[in-house]
Structures are given as structure tokens and as C-alpha cells.
PDB file of N, CA and C in Angstrom:
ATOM      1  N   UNK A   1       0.835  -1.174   0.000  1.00  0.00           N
ATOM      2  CA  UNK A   1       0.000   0.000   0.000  1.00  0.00           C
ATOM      3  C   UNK A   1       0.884   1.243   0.000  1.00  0.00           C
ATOM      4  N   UNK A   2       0.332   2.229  -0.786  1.00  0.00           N
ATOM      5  CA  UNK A   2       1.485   3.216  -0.986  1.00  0.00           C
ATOM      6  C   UNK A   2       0.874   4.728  -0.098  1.00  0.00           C
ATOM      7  N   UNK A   3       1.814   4.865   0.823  1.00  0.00           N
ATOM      8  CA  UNK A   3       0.960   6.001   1.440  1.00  0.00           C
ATOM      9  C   UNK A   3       1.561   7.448   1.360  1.00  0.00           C
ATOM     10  N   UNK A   4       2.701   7.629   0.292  1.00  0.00           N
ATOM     11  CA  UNK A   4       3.131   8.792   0.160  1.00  0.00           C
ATOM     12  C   UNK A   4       4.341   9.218   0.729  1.00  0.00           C
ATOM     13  N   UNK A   5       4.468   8.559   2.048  1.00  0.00           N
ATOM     14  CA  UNK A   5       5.966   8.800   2.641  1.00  0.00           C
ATOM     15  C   UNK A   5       6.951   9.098   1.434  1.00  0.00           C
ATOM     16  N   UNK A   6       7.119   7.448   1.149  1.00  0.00           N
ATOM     17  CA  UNK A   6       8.221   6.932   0.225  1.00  0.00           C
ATOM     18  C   UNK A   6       8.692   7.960  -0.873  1.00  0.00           C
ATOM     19  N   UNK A   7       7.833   9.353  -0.836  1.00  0.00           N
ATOM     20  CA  UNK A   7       8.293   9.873  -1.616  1.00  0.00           C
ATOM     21  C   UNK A   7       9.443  11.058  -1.341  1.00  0.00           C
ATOM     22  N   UNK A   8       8.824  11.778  -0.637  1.00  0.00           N
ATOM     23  CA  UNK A   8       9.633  12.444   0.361  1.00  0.00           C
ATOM     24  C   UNK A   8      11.113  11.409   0.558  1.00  0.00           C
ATOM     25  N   UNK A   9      11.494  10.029   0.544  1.00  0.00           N
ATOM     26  CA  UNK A   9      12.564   9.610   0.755  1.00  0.00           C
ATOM     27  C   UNK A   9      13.324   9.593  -0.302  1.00  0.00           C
ATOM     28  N   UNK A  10      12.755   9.429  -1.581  1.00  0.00           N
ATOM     29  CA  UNK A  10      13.010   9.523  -3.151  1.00  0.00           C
ATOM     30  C   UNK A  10      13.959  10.770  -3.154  1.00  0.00           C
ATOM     31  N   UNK A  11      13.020  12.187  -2.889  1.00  0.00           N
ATOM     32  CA  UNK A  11      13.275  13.312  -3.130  1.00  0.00           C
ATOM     33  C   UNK A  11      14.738  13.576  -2.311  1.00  0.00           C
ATOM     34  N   UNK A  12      14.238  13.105  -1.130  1.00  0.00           N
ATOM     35  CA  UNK A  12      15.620  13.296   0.152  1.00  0.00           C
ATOM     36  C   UNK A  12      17.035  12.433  -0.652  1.00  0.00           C
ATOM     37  N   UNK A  13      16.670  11.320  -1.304  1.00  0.00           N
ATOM     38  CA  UNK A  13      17.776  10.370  -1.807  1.00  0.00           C
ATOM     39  C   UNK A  13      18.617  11.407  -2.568  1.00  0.00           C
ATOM     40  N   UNK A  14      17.635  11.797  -3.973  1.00  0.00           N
ATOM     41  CA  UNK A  14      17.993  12.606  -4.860  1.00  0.00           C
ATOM     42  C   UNK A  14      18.808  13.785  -4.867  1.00  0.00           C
ATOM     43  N   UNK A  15      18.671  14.524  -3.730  1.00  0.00           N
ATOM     44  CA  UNK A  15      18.679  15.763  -3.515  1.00  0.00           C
ATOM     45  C   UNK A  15      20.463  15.325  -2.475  1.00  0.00           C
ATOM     46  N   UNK A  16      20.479  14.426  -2.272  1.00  0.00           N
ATOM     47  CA  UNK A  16      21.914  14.185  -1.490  1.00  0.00           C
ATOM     48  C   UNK A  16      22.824  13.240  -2.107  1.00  0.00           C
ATOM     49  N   UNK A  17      22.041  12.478  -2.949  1.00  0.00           N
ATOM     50  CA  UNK A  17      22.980  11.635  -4.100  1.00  0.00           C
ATOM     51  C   UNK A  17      23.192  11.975  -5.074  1.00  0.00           C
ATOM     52  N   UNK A  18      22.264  12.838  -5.561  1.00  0.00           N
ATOM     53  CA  UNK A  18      22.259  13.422  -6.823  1.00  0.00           C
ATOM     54  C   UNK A  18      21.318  12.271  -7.987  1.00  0.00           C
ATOM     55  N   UNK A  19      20.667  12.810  -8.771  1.00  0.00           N
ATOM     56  CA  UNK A  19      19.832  12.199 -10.400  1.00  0.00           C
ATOM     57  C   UNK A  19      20.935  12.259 -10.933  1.00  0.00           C
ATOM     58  N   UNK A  20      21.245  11.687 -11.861  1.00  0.00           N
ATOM     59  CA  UNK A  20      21.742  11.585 -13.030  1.00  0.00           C
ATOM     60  C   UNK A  20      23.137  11.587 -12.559  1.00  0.00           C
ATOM     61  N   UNK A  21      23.957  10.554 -11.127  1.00  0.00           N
ATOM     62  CA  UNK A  21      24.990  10.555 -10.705  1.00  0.00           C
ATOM     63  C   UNK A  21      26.211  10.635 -11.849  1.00  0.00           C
ATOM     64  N   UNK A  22      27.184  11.519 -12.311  1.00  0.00           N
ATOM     65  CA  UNK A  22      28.186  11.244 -13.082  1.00  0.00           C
ATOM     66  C   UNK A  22      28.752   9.838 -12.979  1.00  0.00           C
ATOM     67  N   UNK A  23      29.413   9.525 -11.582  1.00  0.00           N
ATOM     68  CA  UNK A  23      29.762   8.681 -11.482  1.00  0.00           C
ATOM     69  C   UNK A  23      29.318   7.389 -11.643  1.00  0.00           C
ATOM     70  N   UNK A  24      27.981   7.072 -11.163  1.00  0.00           N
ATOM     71  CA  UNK A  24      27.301   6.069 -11.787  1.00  0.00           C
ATOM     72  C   UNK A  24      26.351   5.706 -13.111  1.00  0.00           C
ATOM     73  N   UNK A  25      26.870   6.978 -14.182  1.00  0.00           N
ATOM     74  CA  UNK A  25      26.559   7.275 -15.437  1.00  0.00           C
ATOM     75  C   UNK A  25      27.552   6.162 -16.085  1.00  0.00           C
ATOM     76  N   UNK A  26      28.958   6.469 -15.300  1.00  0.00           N
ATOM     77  CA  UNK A  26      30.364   6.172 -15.864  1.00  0.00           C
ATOM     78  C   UNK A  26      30.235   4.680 -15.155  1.00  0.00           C
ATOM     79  N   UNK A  27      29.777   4.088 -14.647  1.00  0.00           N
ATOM     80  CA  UNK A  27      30.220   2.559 -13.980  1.00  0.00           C
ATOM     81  C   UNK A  27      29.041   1.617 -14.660  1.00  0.00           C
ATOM     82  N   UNK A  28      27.777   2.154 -14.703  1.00  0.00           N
ATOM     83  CA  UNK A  28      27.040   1.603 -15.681  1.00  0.00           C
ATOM     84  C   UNK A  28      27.416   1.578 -17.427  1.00  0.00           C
ATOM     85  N   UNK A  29      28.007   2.303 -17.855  1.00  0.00           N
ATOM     86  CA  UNK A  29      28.444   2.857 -19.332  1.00  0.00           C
ATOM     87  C   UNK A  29      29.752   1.862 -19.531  1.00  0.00           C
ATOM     88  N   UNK A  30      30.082   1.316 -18.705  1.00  0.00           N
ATOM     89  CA  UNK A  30      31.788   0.702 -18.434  1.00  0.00           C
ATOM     90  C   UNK A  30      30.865  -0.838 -18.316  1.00  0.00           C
ATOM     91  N   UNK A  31      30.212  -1.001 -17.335  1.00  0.00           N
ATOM     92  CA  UNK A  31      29.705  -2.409 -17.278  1.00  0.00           C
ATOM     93  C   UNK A  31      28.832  -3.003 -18.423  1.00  0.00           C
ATOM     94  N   UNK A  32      27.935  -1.644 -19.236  1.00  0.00           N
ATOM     95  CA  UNK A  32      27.818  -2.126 -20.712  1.00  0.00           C
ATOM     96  C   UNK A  32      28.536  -2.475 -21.727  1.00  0.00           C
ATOM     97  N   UNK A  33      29.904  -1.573 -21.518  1.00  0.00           N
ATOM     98  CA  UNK A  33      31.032  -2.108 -22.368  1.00  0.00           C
ATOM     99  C   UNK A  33      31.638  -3.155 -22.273  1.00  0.00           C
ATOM    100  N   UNK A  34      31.667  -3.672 -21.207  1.00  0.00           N
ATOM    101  CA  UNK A  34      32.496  -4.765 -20.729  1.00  0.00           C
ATOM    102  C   UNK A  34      31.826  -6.347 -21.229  1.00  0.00           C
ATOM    103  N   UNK A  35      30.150  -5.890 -21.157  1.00  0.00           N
ATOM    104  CA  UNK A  35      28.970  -6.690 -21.262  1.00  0.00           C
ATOM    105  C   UNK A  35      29.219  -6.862 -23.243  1.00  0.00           C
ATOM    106  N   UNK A  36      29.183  -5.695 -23.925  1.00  0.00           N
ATOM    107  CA  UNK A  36      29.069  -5.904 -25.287  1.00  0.00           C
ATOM    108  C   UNK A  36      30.663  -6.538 -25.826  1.00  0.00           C
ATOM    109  N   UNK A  37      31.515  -6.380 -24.916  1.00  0.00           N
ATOM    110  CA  UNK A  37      33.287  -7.047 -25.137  1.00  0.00           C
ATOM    111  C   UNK A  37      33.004  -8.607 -25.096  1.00  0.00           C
ATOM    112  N   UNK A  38      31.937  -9.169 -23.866  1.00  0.00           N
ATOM    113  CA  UNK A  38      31.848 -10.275 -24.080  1.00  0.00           C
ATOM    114  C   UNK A  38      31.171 -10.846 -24.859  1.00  0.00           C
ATOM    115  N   UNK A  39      30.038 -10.356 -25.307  1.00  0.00           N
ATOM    116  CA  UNK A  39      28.933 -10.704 -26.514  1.00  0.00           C
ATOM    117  C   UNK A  39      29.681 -10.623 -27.710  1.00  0.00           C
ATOM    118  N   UNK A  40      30.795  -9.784 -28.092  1.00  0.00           N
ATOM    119  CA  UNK A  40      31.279 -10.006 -28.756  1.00  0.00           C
ATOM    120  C   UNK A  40      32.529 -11.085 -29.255  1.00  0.00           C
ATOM    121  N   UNK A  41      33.360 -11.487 -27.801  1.00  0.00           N
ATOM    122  CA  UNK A  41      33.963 -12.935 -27.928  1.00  0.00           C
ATOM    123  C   UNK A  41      32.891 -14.319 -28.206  1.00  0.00           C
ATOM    124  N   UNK A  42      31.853 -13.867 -27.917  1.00  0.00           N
ATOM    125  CA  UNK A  42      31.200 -15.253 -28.248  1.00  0.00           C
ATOM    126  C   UNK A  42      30.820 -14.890 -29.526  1.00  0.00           C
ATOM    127  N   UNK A  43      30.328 -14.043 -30.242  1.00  0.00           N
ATOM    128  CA  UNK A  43      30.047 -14.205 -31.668  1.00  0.00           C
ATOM    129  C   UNK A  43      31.137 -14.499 -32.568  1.00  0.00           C
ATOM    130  N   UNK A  44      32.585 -13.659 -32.010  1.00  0.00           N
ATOM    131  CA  UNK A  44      33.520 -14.501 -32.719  1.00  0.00           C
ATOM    132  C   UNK A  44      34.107 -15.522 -32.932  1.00  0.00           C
ATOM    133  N   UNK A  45      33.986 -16.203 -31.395  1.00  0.00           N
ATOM    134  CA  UNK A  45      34.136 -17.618 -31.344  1.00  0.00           C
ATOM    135  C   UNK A  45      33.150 -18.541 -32.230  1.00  0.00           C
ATOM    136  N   UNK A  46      31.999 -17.883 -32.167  1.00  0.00           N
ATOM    137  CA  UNK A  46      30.957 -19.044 -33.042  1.00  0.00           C
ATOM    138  C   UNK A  46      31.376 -18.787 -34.814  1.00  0.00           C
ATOM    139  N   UNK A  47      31.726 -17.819 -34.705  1.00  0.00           N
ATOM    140  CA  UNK A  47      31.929 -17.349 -36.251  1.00  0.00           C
ATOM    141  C   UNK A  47      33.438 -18.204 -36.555  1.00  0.00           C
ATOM    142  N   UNK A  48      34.248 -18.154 -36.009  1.00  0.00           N
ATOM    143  CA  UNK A  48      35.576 -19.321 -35.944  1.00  0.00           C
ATOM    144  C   UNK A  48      35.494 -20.295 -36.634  1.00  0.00           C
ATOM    145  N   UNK A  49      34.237 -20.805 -35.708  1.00  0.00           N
ATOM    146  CA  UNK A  49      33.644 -22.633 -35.290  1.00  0.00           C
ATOM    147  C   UNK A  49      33.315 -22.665 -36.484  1.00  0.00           C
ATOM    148  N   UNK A  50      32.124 -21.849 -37.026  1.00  0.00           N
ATOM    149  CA  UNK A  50      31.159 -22.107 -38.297  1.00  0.00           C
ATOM    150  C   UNK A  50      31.472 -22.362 -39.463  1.00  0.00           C
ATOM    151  N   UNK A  51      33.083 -21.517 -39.782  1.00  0.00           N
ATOM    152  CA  UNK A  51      33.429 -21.988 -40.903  1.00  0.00           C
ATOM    153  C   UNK A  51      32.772 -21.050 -41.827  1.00  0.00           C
ATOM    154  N   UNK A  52      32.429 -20.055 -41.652  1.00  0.00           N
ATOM    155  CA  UNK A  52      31.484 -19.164 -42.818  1.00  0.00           C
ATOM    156  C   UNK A  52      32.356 -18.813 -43.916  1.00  0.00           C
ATOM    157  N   UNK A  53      32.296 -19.074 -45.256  1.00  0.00           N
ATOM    158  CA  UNK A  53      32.981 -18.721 -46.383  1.00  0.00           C
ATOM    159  C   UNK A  53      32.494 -17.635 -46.600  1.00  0.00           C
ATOM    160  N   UNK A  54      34.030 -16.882 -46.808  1.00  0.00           N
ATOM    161  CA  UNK A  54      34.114 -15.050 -47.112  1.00  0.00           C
ATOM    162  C   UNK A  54      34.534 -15.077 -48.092  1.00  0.00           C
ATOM    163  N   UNK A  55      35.989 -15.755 -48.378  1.00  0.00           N
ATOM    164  CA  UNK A  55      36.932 -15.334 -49.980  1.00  0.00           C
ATOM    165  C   UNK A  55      36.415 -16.041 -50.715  1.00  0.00           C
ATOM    166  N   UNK A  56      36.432 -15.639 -52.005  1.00  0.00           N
ATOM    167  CA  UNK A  56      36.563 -16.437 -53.504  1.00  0.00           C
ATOM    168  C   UNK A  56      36.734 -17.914 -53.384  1.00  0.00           C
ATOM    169  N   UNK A  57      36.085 -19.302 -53.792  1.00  0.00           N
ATOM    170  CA  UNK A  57      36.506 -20.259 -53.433  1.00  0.00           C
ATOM    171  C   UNK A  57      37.280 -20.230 -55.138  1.00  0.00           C
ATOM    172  N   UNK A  58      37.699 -21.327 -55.376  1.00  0.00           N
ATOM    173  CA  UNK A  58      38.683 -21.840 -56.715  1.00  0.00           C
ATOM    174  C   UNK A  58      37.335 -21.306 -58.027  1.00  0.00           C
ATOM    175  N   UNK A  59      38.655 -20.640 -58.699  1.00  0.00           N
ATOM    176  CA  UNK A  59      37.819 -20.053 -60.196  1.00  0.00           C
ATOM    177  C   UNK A  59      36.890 -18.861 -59.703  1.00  0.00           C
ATOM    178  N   UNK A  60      37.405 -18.231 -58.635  1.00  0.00           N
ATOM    179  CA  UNK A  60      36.434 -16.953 -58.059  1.00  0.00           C
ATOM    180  C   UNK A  60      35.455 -16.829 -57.443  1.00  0.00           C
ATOM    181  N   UNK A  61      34.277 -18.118 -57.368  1.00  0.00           N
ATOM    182  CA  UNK A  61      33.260 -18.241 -57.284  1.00  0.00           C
ATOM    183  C   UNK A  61      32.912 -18.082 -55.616  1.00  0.00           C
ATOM    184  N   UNK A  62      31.565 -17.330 -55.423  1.00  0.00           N
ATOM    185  CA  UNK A  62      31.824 -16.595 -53.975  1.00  0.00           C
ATOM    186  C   UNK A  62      30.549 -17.910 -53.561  1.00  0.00           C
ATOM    187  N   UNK A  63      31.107 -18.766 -52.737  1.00  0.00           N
ATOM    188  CA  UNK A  63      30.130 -19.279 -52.417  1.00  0.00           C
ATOM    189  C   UNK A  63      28.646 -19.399 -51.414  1.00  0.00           C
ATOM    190  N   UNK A  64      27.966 -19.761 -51.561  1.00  0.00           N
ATOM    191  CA  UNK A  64      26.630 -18.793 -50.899  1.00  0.00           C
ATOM    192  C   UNK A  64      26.330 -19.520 -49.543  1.00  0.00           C
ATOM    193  N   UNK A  65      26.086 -18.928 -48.361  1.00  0.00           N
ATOM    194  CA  UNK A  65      25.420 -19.072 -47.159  1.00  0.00           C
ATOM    195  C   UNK A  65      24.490 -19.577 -47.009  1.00  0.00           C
ATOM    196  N   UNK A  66      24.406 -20.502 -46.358  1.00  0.00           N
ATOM    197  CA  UNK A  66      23.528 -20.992 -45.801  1.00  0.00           C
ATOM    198  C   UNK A  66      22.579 -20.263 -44.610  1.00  0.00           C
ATOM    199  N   UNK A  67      21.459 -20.877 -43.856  1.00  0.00           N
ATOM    200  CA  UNK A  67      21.024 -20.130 -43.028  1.00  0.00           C
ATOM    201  C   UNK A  67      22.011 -20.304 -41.675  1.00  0.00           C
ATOM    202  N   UNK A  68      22.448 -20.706 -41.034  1.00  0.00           N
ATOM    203  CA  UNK A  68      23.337 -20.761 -40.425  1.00  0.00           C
ATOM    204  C   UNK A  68      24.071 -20.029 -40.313  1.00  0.00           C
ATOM    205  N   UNK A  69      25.120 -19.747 -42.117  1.00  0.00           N
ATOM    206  CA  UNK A  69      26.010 -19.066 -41.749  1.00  0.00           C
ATOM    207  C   UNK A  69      25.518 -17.371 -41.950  1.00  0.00           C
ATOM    208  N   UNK A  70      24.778 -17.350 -42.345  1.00  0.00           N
ATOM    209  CA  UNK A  70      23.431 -15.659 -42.052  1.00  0.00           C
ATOM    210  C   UNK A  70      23.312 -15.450 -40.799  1.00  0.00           C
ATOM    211  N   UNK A  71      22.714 -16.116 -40.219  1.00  0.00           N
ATOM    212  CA  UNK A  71      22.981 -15.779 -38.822  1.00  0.00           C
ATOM    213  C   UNK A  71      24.087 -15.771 -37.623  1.00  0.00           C
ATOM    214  N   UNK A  72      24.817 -16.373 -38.028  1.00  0.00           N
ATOM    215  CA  UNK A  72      26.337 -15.955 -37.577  1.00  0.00           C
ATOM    216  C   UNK A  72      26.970 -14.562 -37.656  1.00  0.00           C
ATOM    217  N   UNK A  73      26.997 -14.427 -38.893  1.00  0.00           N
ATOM    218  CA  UNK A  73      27.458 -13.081 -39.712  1.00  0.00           C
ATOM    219  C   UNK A  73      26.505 -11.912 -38.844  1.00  0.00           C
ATOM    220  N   UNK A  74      25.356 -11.816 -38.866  1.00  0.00           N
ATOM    221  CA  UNK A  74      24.360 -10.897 -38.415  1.00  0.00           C
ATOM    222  C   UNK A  74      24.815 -10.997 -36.912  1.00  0.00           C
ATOM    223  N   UNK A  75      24.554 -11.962 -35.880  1.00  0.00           N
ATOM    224  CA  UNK A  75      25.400 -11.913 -34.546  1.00  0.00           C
ATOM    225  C   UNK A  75      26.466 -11.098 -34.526  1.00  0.00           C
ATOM    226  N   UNK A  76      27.228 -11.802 -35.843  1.00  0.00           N
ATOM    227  CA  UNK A  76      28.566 -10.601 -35.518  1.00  0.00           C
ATOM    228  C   UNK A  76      28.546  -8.842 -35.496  1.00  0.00           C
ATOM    229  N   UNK A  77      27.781  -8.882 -36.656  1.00  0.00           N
ATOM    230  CA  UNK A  77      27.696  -7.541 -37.091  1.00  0.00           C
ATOM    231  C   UNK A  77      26.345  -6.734 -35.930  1.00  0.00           C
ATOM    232  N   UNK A  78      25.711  -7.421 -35.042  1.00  0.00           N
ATOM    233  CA  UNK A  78      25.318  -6.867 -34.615  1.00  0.00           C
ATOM    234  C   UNK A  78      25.871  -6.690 -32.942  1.00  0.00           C
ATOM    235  N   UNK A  79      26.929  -7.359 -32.818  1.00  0.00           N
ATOM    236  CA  UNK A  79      28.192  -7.477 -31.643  1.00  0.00           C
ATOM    237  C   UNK A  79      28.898  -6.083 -31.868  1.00  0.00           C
ATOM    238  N   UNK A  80      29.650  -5.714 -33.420  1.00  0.00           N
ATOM    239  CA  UNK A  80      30.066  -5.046 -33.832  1.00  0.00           C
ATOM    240  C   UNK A  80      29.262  -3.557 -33.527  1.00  0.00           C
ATOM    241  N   UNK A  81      28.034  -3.866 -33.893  1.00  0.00           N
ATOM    242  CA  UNK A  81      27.756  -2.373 -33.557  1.00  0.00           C
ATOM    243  C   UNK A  81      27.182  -2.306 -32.113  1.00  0.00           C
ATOM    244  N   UNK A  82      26.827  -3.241 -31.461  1.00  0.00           N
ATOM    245  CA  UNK A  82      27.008  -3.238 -29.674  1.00  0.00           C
ATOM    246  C   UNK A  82      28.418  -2.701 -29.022  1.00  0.00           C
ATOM    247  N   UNK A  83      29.640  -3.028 -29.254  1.00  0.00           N
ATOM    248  CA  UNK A  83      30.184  -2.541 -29.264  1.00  0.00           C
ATOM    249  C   UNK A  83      30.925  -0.993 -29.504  1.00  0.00           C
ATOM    250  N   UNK A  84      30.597  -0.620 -30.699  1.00  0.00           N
ATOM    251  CA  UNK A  84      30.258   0.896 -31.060  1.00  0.00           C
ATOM    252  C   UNK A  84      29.930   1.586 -30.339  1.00  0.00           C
ATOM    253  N   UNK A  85      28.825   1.590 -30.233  1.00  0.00           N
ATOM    254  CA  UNK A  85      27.057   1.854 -29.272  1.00  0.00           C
ATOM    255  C   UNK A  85      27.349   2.119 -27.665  1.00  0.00           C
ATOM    256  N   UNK A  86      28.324   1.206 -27.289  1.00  0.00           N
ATOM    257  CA  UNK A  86      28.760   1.184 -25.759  1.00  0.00           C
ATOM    258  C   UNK A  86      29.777   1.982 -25.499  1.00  0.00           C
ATOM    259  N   UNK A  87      31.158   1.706 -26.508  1.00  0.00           N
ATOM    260  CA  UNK A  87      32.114   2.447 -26.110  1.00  0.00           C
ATOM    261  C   UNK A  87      31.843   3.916 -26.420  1.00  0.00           C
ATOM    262  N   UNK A  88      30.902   4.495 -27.144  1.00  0.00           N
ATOM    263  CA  UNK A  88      30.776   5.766 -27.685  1.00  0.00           C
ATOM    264  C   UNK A  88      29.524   6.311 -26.155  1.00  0.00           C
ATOM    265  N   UNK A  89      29.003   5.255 -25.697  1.00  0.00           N
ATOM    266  CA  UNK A  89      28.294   5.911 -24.194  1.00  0.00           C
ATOM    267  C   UNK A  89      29.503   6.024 -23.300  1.00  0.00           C
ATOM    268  N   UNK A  90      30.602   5.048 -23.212  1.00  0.00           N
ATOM    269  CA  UNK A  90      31.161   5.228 -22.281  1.00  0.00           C
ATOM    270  C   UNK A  90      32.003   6.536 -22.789  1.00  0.00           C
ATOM    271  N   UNK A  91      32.440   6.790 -23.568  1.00  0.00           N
ATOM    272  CA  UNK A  91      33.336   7.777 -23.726  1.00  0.00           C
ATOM    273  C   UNK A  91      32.598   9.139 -23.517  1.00  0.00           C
ATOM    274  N   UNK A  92      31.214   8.976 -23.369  1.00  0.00           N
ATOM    275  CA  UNK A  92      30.487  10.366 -23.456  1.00  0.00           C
ATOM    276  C   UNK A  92      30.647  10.317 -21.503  1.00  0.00           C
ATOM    277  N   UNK A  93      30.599   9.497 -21.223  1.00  0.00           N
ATOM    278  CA  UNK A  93      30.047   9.507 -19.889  1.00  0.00           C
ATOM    279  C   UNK A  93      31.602   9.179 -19.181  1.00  0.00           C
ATOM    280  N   UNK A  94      32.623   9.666 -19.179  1.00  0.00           N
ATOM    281  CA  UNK A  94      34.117   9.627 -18.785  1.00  0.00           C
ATOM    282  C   UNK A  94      34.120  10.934 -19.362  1.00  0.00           C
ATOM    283  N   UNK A  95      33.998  11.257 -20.314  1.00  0.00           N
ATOM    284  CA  UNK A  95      33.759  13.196 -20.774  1.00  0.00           C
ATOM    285  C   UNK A  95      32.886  14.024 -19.715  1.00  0.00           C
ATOM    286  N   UNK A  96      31.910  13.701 -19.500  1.00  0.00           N
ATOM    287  CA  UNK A  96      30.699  14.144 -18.557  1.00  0.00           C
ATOM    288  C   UNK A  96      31.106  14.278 -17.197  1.00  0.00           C
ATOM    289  N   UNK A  97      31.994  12.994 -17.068  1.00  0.00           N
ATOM    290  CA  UNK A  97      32.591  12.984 -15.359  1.00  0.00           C
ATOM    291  C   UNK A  97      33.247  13.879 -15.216  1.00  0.00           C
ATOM    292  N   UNK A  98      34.787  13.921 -16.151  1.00  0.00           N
ATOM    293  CA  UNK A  98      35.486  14.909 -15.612  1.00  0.00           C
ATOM    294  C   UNK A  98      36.721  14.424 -15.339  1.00  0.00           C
ATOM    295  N   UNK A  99      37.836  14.864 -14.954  1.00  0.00           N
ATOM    296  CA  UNK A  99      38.826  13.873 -13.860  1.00  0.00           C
ATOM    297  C   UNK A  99      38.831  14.498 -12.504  1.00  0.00           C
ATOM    298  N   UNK A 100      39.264  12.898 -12.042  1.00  0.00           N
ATOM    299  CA  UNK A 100      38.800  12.957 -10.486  1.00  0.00           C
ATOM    300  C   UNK A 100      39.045  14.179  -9.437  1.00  0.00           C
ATOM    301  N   UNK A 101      40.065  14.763 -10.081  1.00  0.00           N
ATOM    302  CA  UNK A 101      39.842  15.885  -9.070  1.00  0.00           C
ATOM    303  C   UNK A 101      38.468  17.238  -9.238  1.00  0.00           C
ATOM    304  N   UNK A 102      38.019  16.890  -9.705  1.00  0.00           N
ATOM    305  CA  UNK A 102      36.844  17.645 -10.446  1.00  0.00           C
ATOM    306  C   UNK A 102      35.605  17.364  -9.839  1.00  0.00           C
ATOM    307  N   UNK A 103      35.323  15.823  -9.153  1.00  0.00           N
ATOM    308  CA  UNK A 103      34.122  15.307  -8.243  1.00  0.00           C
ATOM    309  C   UNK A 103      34.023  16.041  -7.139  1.00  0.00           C
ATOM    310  N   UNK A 104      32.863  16.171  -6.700  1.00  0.00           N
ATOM    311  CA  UNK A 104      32.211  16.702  -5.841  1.00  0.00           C
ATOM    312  C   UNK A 104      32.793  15.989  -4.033  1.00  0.00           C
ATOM    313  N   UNK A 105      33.384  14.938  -4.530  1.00  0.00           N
ATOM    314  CA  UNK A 105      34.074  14.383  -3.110  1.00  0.00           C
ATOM    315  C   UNK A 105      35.197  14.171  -2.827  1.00  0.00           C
ATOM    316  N   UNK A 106      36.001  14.587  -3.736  1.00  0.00           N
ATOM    317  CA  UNK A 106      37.613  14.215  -3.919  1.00  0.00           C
ATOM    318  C   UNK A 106      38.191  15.326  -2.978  1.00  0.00           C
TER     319      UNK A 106
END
């Protein structure tokens, strides 16, 4: 049952921790990166395993994918831009922070 207190504790949290903590902008933005670093060893590892033909096989001929190896490729490429996606938050949010002598507690 919600009787309104809880809000007043919200506000009190906010107002002494701060919304939109820099610092925990930057540790979440780092633990996504770290998260899309590993999503991305496993797509490369499966992409390894799979064997997906990229070059020219004999007489040029580019040979065609299966469904399998479509979805490999797409894992990857969508690892690839997880990756992107993360390190370009984290770098916004290590910009945003500041260096440490710059925090509000240092």
C-alpha cells in the first residue's frame, strides 16, 4: 500500500545523491562495455567454429550461405555495432565525469 511517505525519501535520496549521478553514469556505461566485449567474444568464437565462407573459393566463385552461416554473420555484425554503441556511451560519460579531481568528493 502506498501512502506517500516513500516519496519524500526519493526526493531526500535525490537531492543528497544526486539524479543523473556522473559517477554512476560512468560505472554503468563501463559495465555495458564490458557486457558488449563479451557478446562479442562469443560471436567470434561461433563465427571461428562455423566456418562461414568469405573469400573467392577456386575459379572466383563466392560461395553462398547458408542459413546458419546468415545468422552468424548478423550476430557478428550486430556485436560489432554493440560494441560501437557502448564504447561511444562510455566515452560520453568519462567526458561528462570529468577527472577525479573535479568530483564533488575528492
Amino acid at each position: 500500500m502506498y501512502d506517500g511517505r516513500s516519496e519524500g525519501v526519493v526526493q531526500l535520496y535525490d537531492e543528497w545523491v544526486g539524479v543523473g549521478s556522473y559517477e554512476r553514469d560512468a560505472r554503468r556505461a563501463r559495465a555495458g562495455y564490458v557486457a558488449a566485449l563479451r557478446l562479442l567474444a562469443r560471436a567470434m568464437t561461433t563465427f571461428e567454429t562455423a566456418g562461414v565462407s568469405l573469400e573467392p573459393g577456386p575459379g572466383g566463385r563466392i560461395e553462398p550461405w547458408t542459413d546458419e552461416d546468415r545468422a552468424v554473420m548478423i550476430a557478428c555484425a550486430e556485436a560489432w555495432h554493440e560494441i560501437v554503441q557502448r564504447r561511444q556511451a562510455y566515452d560520453s560519460a568519462m567526458r561528462a565525469l570529468g577527472e577525479p579531481g573535479s568530483w564533488p568528493h575528492a
